[in-house]
C-alpha atoms as a PDB file:
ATOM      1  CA  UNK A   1       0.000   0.000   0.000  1.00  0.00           C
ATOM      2  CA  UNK A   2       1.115   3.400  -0.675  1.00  0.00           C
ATOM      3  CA  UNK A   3       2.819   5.498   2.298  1.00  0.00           C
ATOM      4  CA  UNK A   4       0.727   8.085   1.377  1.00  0.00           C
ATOM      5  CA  UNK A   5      -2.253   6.334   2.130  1.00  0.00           C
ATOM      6  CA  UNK A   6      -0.864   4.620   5.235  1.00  0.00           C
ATOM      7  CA  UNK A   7      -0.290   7.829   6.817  1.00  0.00           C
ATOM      8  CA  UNK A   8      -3.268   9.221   5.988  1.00  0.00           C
ATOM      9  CA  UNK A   9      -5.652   6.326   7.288  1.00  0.00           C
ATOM     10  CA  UNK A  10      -3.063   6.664  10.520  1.00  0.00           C
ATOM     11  CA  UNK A  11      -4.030  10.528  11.102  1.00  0.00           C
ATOM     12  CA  UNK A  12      -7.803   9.487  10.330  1.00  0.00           C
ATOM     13  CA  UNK A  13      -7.671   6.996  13.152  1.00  0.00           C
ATOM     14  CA  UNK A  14      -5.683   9.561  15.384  1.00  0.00           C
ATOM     15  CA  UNK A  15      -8.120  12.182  14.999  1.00  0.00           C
ATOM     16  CA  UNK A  16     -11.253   9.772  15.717  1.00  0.00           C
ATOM     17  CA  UNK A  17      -9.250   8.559  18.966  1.00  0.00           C
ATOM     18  CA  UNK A  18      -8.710  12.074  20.372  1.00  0.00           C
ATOM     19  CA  UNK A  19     -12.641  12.301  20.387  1.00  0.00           C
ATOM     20  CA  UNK A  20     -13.207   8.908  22.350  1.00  0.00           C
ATOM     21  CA  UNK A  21     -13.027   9.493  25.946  1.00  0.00           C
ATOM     22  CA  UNK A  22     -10.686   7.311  28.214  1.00  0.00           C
ATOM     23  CA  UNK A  23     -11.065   6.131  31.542  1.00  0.00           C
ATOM     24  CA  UNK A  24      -8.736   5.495  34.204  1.00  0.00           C
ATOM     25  CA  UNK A  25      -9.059   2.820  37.261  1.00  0.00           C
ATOM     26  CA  UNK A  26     -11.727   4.243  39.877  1.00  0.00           C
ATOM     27  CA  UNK A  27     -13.926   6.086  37.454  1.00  0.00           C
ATOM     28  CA  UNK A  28     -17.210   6.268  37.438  1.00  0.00           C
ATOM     29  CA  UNK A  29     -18.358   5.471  33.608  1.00  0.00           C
ATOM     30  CA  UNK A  30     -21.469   6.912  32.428  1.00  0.00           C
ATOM     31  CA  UNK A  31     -23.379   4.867  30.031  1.00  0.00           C
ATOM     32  CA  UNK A  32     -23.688   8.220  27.972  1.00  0.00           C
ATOM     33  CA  UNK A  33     -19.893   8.848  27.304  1.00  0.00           C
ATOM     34  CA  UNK A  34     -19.485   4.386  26.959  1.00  0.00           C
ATOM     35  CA  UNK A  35     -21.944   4.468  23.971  1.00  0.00           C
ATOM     36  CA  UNK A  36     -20.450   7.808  23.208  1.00  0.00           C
ATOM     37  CA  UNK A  37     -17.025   6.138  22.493  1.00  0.00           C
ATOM     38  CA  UNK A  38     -18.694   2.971  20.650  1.00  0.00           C
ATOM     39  CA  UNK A  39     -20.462   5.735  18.330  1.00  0.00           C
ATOM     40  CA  UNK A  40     -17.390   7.348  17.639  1.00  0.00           C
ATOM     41  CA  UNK A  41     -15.372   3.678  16.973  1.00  0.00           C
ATOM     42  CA  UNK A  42     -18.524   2.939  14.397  1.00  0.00           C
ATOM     43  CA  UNK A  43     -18.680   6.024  12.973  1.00  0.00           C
ATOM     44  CA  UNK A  44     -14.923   6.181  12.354  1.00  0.00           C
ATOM     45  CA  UNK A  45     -15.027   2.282  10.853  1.00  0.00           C
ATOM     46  CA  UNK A  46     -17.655   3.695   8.370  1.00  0.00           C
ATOM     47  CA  UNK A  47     -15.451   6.797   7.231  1.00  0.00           C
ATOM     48  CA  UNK A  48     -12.650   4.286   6.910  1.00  0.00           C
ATOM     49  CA  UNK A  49     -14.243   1.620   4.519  1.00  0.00           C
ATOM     50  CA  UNK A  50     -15.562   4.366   2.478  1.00  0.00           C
ATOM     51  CA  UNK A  51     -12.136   6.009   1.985  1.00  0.00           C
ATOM     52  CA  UNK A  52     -10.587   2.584   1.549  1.00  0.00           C
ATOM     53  CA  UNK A  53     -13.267   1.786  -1.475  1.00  0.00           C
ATOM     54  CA  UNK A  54     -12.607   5.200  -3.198  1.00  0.00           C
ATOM     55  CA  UNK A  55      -8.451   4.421  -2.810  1.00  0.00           C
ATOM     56  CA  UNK A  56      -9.288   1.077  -4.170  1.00  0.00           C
ATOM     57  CA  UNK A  57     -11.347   2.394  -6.838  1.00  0.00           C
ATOM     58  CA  UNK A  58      -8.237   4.667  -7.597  1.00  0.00           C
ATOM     59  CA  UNK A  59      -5.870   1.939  -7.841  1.00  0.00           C
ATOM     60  CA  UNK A  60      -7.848  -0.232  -9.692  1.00  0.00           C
ATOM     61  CA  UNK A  61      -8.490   2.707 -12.592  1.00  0.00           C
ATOM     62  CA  UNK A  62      -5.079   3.332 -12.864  1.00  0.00           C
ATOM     63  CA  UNK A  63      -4.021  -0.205 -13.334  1.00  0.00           C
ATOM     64  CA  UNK A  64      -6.629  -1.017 -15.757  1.00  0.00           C
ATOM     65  CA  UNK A  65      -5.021   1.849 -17.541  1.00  0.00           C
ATOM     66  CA  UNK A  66      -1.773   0.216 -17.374  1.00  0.00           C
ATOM     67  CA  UNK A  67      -2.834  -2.962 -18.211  1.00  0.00           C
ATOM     68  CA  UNK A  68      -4.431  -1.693 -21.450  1.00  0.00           C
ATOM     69  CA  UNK A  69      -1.943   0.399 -22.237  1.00  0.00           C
ATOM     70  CA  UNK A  70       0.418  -1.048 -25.371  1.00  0.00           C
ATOM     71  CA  UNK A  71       3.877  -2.025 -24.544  1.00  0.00           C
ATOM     72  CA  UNK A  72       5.839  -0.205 -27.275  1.00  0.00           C
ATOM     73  CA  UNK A  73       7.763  -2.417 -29.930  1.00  0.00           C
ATOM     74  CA  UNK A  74       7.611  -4.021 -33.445  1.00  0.00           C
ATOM     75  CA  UNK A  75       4.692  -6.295 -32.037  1.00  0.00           C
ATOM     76  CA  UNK A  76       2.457  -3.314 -31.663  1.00  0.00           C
ATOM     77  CA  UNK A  77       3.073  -1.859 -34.897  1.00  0.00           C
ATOM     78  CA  UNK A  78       3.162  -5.388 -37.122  1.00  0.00           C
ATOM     79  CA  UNK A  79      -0.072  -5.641 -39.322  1.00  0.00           C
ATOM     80  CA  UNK A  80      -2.045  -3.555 -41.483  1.00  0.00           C
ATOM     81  CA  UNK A  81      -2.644   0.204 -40.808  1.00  0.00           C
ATOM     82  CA  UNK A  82      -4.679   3.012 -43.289  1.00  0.00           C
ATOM     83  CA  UNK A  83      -5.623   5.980 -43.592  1.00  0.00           C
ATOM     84  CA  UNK A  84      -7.187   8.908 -45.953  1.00  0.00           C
ATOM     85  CA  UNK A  85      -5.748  12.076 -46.650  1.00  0.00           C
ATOM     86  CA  UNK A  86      -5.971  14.831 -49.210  1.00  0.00           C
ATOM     87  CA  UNK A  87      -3.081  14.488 -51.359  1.00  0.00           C
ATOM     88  CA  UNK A  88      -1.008  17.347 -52.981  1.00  0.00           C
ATOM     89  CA  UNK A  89      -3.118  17.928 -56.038  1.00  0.00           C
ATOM     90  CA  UNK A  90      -6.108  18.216 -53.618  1.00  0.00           C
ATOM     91  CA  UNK A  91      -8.015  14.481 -54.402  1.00  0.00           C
ATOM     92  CA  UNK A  92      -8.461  12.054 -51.620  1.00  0.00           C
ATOM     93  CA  UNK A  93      -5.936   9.398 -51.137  1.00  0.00           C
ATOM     94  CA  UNK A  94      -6.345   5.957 -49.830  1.00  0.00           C
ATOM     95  CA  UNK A  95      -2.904   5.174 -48.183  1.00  0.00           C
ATOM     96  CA  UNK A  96      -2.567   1.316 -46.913  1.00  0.00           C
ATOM     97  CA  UNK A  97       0.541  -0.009 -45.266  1.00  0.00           C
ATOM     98  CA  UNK A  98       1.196  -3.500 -43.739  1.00  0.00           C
ATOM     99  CA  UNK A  99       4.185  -3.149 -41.524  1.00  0.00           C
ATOM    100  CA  UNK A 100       5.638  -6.523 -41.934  1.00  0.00           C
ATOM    101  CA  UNK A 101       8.098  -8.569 -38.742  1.00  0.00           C
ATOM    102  CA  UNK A 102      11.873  -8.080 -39.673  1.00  0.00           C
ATOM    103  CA  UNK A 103      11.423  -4.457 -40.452  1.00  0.00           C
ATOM    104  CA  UNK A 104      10.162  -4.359 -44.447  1.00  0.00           C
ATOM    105  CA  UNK A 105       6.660  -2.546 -44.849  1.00  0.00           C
ATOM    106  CA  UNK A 106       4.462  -3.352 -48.408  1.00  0.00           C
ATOM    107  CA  UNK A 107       2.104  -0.530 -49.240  1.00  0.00           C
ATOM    108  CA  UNK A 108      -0.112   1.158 -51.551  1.00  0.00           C
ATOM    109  CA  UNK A 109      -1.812   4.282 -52.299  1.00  0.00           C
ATOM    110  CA  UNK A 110      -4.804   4.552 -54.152  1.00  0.00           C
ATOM    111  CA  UNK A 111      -6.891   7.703 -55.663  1.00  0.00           C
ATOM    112  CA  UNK A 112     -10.238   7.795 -57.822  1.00  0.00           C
ATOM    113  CA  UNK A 113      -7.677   7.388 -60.710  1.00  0.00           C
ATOM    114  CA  UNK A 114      -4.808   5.827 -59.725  1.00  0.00           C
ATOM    115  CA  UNK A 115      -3.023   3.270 -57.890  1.00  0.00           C
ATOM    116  CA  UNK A 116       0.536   3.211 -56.784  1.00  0.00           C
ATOM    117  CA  UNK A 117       2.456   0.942 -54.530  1.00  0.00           C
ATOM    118  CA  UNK A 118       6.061  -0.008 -53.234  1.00  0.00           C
ATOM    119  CA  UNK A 119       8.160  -1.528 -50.436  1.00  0.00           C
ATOM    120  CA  UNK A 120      10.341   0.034 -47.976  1.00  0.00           C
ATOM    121  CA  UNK A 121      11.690  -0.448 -44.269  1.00  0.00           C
ATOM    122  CA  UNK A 122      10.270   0.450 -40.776  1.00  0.00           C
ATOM    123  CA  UNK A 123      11.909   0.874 -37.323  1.00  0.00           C
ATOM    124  CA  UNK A 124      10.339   1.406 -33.687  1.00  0.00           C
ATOM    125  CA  UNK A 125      11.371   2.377 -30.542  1.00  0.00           C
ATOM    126  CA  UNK A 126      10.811   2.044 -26.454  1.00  0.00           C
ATOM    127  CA  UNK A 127       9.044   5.454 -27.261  1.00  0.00           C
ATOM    128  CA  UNK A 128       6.184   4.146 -29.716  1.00  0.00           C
ATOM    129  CA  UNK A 129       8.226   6.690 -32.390  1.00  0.00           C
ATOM    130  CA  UNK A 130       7.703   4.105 -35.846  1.00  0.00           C
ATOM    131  CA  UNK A 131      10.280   5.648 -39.034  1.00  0.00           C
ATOM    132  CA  UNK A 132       9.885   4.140 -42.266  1.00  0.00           C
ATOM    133  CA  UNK A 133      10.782   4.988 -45.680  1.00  0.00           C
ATOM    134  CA  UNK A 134       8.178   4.182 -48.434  1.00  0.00           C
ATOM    135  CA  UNK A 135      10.265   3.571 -51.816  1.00  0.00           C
ATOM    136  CA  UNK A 136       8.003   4.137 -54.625  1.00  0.00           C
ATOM    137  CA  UNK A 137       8.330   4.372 -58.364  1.00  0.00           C
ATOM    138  CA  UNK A 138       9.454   8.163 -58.482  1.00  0.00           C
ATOM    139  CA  UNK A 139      10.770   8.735 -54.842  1.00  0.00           C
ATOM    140  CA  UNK A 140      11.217   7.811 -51.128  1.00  0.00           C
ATOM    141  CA  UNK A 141       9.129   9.130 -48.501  1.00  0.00           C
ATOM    142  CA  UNK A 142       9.856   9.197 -45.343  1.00  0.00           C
ATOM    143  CA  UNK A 143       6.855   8.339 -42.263  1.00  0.00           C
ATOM    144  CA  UNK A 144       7.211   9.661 -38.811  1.00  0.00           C
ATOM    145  CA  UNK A 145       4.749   8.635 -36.474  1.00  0.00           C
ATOM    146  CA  UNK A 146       3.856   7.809 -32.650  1.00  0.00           C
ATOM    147  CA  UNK A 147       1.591   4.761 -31.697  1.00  0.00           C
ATOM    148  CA  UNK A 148      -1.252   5.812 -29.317  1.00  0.00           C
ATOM    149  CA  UNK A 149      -1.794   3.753 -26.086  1.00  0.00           C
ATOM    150  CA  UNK A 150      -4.375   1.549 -27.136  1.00  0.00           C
ATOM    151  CA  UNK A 151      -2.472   0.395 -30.354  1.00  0.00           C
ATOM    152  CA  UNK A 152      -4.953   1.182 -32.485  1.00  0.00           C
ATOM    153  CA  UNK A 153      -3.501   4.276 -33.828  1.00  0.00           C
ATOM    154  CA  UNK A 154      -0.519   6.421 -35.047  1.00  0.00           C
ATOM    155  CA  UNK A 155      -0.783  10.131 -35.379  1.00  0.00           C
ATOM    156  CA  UNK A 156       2.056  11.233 -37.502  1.00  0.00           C
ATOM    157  CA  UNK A 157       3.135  12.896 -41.107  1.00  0.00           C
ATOM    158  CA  UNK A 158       4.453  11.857 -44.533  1.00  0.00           C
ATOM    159  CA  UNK A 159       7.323  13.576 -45.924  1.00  0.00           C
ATOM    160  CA  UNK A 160       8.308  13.758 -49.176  1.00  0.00           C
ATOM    161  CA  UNK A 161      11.237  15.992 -49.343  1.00  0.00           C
ATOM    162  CA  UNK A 162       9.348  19.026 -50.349  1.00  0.00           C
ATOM    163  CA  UNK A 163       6.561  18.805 -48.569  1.00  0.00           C
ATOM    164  CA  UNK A 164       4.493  16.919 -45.692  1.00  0.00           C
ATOM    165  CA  UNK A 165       0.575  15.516 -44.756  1.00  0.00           C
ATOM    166  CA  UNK A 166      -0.438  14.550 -41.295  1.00  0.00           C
ATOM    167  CA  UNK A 167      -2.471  12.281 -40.534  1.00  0.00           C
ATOM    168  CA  UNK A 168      -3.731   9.410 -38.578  1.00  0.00           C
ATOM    169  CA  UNK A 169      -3.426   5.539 -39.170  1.00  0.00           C
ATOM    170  CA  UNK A 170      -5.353   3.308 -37.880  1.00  0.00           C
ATOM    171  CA  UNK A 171      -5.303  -0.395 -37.106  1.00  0.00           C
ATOM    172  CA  UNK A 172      -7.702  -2.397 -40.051  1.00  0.00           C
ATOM    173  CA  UNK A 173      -7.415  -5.197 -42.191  1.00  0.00           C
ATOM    174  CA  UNK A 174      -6.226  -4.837 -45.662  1.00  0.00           C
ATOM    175  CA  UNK A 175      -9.187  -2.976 -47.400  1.00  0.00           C
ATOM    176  CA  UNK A 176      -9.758  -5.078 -50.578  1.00  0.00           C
ATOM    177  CA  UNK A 177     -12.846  -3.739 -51.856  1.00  0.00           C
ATOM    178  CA  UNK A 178     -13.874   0.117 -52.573  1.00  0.00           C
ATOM    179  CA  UNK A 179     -15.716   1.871 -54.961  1.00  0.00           C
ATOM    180  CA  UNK A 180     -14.500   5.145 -54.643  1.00  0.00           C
ATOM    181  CA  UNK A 181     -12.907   7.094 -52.065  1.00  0.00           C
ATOM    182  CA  UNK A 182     -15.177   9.905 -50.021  1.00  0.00           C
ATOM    183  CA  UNK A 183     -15.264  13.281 -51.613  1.00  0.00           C
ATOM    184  CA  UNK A 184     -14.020  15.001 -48.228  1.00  0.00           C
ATOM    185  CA  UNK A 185     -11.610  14.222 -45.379  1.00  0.00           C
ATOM    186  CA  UNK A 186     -11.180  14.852 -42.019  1.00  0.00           C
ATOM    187  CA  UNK A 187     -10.157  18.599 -41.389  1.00  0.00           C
ATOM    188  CA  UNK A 188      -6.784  16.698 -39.261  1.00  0.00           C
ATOM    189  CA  UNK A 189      -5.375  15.664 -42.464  1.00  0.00           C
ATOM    190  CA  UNK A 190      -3.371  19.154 -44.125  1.00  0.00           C
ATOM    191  CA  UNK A 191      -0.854  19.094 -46.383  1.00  0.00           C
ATOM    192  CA  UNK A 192       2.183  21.647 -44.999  1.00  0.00           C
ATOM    193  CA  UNK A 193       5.868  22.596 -46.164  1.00  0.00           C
END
């Protein structure tokens, strides 16, 4: 248990045993102050158990949180990610990557009138950070992004030497079927230099 809390349930008890009225050998005891004292001893085992419930309420939040939190490193990132951005000549891009084990990423990008895809390599660290360059047919790009908690999704940006999108991948299967992309995007997506 934490000190903290020790100490705290100590001064509790302290305070509720300054209130309960002691006797010495001779005295007369009054049957008001005796139930008096067993008031105060109930009373203070109430307050107790209630602090003790919200403390363990407390602790078990915050380890839940733990628990589901992802422990960073090529396991969390291996499998297929997405996501849709505007692209630099303002149509909406699908953008598919499957971060492979040993490092080597396959991935495509596909518009309402194209389709382009390559290879490249990916790295991660204690951090969640996740590098990878994309070789494609004209150029590398590079990919800089950090792996939420939950492991279903990196916030990051594409660069491409000139110029960068941000965006957000998330965790999905390997999208196989589409008719055509969505004629807007989320506002979270911008293209920058």
């Amino acid at each position: 248990m934490n000190k903290a809390v020790v100490i705290a349930l100590l001064l509790v008890s302290s305070e509720a045993l300054a209130q309960i009225k002691s006797f010495k050998s001779g005295d007369r005891i009054n049957a008001d102050e005796m139930n008096q004292n067993f008031q105060e001893l109930v009373d203070e085992d109430a307050a107790l158990k209630q602090r003790t419930d919200t403390l363990v309420n407390i602790l078990e939040g915050k380890i839940d949180r733990l628990e589901s939190a992802v422990t960073c490193g090529s396991s969390a990132v291996v499998g297929w990610w997405f996501t849709i951005v505007e692209n630099f000549a303002g149509e909406g891009e699908l953008v598919q990557t499957n971060f492979k084990q040993g490092g080597t990423i396959d991935w495509s990008l596909t518009t309402n009138t194209s389709r382009e895809s390559g290879s490249g390599t990916w790295t991660t660290d204690n951090y969640c950070t996740v590098k990878a360059t994309l070789q494609g047919e004209y150029a590398a790009v590079y990919l800089l992004a950090f792996l939420a908690s939950d492991g279903k999704t990196m916030t990051g940006y594409i660069d491409n030497g000139a110029r960068y999108k941000a965006g957000t991948f998330s965790r999905s299967r390997y999208i196989r079927n589409y008719d055509r992309l969505p004629s807007e995007f989320p506002k979270t997506n911008q293209i920058g230099s």
